[in-house]
C-alpha atoms as a PDB file:
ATOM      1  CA  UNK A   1     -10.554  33.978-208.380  1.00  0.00           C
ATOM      2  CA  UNK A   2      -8.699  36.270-210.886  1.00  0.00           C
ATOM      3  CA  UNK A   3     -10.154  34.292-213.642  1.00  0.00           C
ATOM      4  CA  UNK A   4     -13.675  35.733-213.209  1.00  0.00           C
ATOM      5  CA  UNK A   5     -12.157  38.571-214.499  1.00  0.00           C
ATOM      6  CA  UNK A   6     -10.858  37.004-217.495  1.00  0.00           C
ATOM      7  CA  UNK A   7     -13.346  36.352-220.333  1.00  0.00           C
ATOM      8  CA  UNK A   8     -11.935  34.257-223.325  1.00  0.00           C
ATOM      9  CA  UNK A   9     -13.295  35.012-226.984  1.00  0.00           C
ATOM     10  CA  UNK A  10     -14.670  32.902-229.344  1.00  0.00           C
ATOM     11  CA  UNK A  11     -14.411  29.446-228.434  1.00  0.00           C
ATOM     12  CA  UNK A  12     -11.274  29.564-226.249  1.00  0.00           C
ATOM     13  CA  UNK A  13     -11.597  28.189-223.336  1.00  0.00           C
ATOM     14  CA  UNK A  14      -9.321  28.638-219.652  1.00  0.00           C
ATOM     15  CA  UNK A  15      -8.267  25.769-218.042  1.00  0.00           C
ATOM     16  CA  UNK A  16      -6.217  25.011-214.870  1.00  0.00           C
ATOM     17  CA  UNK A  17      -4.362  22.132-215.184  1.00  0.00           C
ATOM     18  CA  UNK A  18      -4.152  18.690-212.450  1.00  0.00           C
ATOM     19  CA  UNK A  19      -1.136  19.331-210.245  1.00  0.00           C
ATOM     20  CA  UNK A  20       1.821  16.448-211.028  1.00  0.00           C
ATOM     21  CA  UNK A  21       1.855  13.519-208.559  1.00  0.00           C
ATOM     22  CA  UNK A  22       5.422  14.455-206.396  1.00  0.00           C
ATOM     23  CA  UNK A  23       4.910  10.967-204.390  1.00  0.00           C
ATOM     24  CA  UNK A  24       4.666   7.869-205.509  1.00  0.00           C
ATOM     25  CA  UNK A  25       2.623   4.964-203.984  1.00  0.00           C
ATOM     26  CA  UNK A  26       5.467   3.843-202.165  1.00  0.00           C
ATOM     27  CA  UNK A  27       6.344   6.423-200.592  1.00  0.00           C
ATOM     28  CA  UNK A  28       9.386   7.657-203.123  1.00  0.00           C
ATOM     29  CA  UNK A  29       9.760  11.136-203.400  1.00  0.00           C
ATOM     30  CA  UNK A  30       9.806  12.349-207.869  1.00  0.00           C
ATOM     31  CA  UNK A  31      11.734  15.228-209.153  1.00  0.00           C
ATOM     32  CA  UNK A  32      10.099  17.376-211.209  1.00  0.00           C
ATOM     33  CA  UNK A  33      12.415  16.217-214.424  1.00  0.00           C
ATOM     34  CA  UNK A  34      10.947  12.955-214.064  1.00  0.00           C
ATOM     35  CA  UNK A  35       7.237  13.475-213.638  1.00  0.00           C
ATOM     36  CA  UNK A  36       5.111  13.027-216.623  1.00  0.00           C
ATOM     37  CA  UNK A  37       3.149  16.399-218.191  1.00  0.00           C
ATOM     38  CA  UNK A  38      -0.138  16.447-216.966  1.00  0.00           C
ATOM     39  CA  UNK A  39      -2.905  15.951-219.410  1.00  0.00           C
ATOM     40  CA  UNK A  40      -6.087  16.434-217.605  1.00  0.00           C
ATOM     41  CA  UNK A  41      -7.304  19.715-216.601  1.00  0.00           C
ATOM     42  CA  UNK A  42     -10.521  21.285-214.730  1.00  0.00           C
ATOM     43  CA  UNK A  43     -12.943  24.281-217.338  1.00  0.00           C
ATOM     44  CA  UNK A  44     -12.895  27.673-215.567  1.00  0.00           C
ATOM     45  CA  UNK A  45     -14.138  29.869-218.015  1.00  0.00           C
ATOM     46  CA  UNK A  46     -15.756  29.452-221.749  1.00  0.00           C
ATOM     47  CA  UNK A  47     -16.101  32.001-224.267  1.00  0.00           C
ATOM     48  CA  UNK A  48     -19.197  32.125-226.251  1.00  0.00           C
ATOM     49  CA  UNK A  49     -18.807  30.687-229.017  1.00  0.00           C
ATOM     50  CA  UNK A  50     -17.882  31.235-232.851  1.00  0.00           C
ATOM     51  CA  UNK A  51     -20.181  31.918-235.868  1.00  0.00           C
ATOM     52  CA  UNK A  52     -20.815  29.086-238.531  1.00  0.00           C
ATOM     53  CA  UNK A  53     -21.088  30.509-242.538  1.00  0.00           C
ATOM     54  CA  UNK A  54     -25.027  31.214-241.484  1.00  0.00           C
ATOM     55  CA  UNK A  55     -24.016  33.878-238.678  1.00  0.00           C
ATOM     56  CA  UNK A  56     -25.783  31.676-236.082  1.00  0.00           C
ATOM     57  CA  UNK A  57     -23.727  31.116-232.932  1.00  0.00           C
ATOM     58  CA  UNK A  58     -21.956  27.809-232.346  1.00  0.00           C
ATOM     59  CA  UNK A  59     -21.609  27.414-228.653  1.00  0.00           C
ATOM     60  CA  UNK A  60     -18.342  25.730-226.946  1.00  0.00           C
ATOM     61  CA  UNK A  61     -19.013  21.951-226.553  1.00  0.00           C
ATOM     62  CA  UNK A  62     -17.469  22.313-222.453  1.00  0.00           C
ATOM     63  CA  UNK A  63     -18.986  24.033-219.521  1.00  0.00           C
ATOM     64  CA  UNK A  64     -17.099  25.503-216.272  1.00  0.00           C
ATOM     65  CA  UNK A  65     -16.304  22.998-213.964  1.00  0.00           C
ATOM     66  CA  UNK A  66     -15.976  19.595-216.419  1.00  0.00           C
ATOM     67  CA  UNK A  67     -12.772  17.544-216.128  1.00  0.00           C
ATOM     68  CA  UNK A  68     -11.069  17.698-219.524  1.00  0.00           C
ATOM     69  CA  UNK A  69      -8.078  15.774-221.834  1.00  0.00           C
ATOM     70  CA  UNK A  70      -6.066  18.437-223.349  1.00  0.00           C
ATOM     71  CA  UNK A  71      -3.132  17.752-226.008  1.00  0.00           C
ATOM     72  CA  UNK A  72       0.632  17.207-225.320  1.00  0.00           C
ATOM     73  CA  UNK A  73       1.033  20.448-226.679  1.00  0.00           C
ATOM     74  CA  UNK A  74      -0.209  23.783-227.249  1.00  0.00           C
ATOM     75  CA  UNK A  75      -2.151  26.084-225.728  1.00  0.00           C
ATOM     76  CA  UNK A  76      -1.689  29.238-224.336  1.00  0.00           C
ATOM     77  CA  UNK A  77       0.140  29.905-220.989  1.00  0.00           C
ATOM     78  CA  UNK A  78      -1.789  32.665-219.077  1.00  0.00           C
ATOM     79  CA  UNK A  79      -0.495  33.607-215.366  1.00  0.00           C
ATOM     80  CA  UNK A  80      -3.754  35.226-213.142  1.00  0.00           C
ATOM     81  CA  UNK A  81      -2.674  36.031-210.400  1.00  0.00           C
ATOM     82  CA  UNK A  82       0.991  34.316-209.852  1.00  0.00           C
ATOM     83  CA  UNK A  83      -1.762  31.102-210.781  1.00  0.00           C
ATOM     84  CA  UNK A  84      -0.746  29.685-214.402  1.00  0.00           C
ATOM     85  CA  UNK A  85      -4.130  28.947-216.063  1.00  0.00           C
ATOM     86  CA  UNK A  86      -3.749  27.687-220.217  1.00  0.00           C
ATOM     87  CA  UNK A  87      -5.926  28.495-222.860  1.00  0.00           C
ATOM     88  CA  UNK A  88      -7.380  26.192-225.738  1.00  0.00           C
ATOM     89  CA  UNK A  89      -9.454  26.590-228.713  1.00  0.00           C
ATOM     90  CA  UNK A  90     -12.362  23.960-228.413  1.00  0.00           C
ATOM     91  CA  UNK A  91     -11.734  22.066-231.136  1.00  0.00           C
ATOM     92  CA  UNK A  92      -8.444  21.191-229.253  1.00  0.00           C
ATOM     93  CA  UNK A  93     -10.177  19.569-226.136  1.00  0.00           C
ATOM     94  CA  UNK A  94      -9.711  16.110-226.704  1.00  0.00           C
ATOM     95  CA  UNK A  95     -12.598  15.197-224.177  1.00  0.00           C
ATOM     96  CA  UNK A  96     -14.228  15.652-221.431  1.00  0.00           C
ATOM     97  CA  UNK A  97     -14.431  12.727-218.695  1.00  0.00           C
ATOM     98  CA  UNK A  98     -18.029  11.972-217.664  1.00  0.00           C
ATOM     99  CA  UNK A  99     -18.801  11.100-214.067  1.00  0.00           C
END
Protein backbone atom coordinates (compact mmCIF):
# COMPACT_ATOMS: atom_id res chain seq x y z
CA UNK A 1 0.00 0.00 0.00
CA UNK A 2 2.82 2.52 -0.80
CA UNK A 3 0.26 4.83 -2.12
CA UNK A 4 -1.11 5.76 1.33
CA UNK A 5 1.93 7.41 1.57
CA UNK A 6 1.56 9.37 -1.45
CA UNK A 7 -0.76 12.41 -1.27
CA UNK A 8 -1.44 14.18 -4.70
CA UNK A 9 -2.00 18.12 -4.73
CA UNK A 10 -4.58 20.01 -6.03
CA UNK A 11 -6.86 18.07 -8.00
CA UNK A 12 -4.51 15.30 -9.21
CA UNK A 13 -5.59 12.29 -8.72
CA UNK A 14 -3.52 8.46 -8.55
CA UNK A 15 -4.80 5.86 -10.42
CA UNK A 16 -3.78 2.19 -11.05
CA UNK A 17 -4.60 1.15 -14.23
CA UNK A 18 -6.82 -2.45 -15.45
CA UNK A 19 -4.17 -5.05 -16.24
CA UNK A 20 -4.25 -5.94 -20.35
CA UNK A 21 -6.23 -9.09 -21.24
CA UNK A 22 -2.99 -11.70 -22.23
CA UNK A 23 -5.78 -14.46 -23.28
CA UNK A 24 -8.23 -14.30 -25.48
CA UNK A 25 -11.67 -16.06 -25.31
CA UNK A 26 -10.44 -18.78 -27.23
CA UNK A 27 -7.90 -19.68 -25.61
CA UNK A 28 -5.02 -17.75 -27.89
CA UNK A 29 -2.26 -16.55 -26.08
CA UNK A 30 -1.56 -12.08 -27.09
CA UNK A 31 1.79 -10.53 -27.11
CA UNK A 32 2.12 -7.58 -25.46
CA UNK A 33 2.73 -5.55 -29.00
CA UNK A 34 -0.62 -6.49 -29.90
CA UNK A 35 -2.78 -5.79 -26.89
CA UNK A 36 -4.71 -2.64 -26.89
CA UNK A 37 -3.70 0.31 -24.07
CA UNK A 38 -5.88 0.02 -21.33
CA UNK A 39 -8.25 2.82 -20.71
CA UNK A 40 -10.02 2.11 -17.55
CA UNK A 41 -8.44 2.47 -14.29
CA UNK A 42 -9.44 2.03 -10.40
CA UNK A 43 -9.06 5.94 -7.90
CA UNK A 44 -6.50 5.32 -5.13
CA UNK A 45 -5.88 8.54 -3.87
CA UNK A 46 -7.47 12.26 -4.49
CA UNK A 47 -5.98 15.43 -3.65
CA UNK A 48 -8.12 18.07 -2.24
CA UNK A 49 -9.02 20.09 -4.48
CA UNK A 50 -8.16 23.54 -6.25
CA UNK A 51 -9.39 27.11 -5.44
CA UNK A 52 -12.00 28.87 -7.81
CA UNK A 53 -11.34 33.05 -8.30
CA UNK A 54 -13.50 33.29 -4.77
CA UNK A 55 -10.75 31.25 -2.71
CA UNK A 56 -13.44 28.64 -1.87
CA UNK A 57 -12.28 25.06 -2.39
CA UNK A 58 -13.42 23.08 -5.43
CA UNK A 59 -13.30 19.48 -4.47
CA UNK A 60 -12.18 16.58 -7.07
CA UNK A 61 -15.36 15.26 -8.82
CA UNK A 62 -13.84 11.20 -8.05
CA UNK A 63 -13.51 9.40 -4.81
CA UNK A 64 -11.00 6.38 -3.91
CA UNK A 65 -12.16 3.30 -5.11
CA UNK A 66 -14.50 4.46 -8.41
CA UNK A 67 -13.76 2.77 -11.75
CA UNK A 68 -12.63 5.51 -14.13
CA UNK A 69 -12.06 6.30 -18.26
CA UNK A 70 -8.82 7.99 -18.55
CA UNK A 71 -7.41 9.49 -22.00
CA UNK A 72 -5.18 7.74 -24.63
CA UNK A 73 -2.62 9.86 -23.41
CA UNK A 74 -1.10 11.70 -20.71
CA UNK A 75 -0.70 11.48 -17.37
CA UNK A 76 1.96 11.02 -15.17
CA UNK A 77 3.86 7.68 -14.70
CA UNK A 78 4.61 7.24 -10.92
CA UNK A 79 6.35 3.78 -9.77
CA UNK A 80 5.37 3.04 -5.69
CA UNK A 81 6.83 0.48 -4.85
CA UNK A 82 8.14 -1.46 -8.20
CA UNK A 83 3.88 -0.87 -8.69
CA UNK A 84 3.39 1.78 -11.67
CA UNK A 85 0.44 3.94 -10.48
CA UNK A 86 -0.39 7.29 -13.14
CA UNK A 87 -1.43 10.51 -12.19
CA UNK A 88 -4.23 12.84 -13.76
CA UNK A 89 -5.51 16.22 -13.26
CA UNK A 90 -9.40 15.89 -12.81
CA UNK A 91 -10.46 17.67 -15.47
CA UNK A 92 -8.74 14.85 -17.52
CA UNK A 93 -10.97 11.93 -16.14
CA UNK A 94 -13.17 11.30 -18.83
CA UNK A 95 -15.70 9.43 -16.46
CA UNK A 96 -16.37 7.45 -14.00
CA UNK A 97 -18.50 4.11 -14.62
CA UNK A 98 -21.48 3.84 -12.25
CA UNK A 99 -22.48 0.47 -10.87
Amino acid sequence: MAFRRFLPLFDRVLVERFTAETVTKGGIMLPEKSQGKVLQATVVAVGPGTTNQNGDLQPVSVTVGEKVLLPEFGGTKVVLDDKDYFLFRDGDILGKYVD
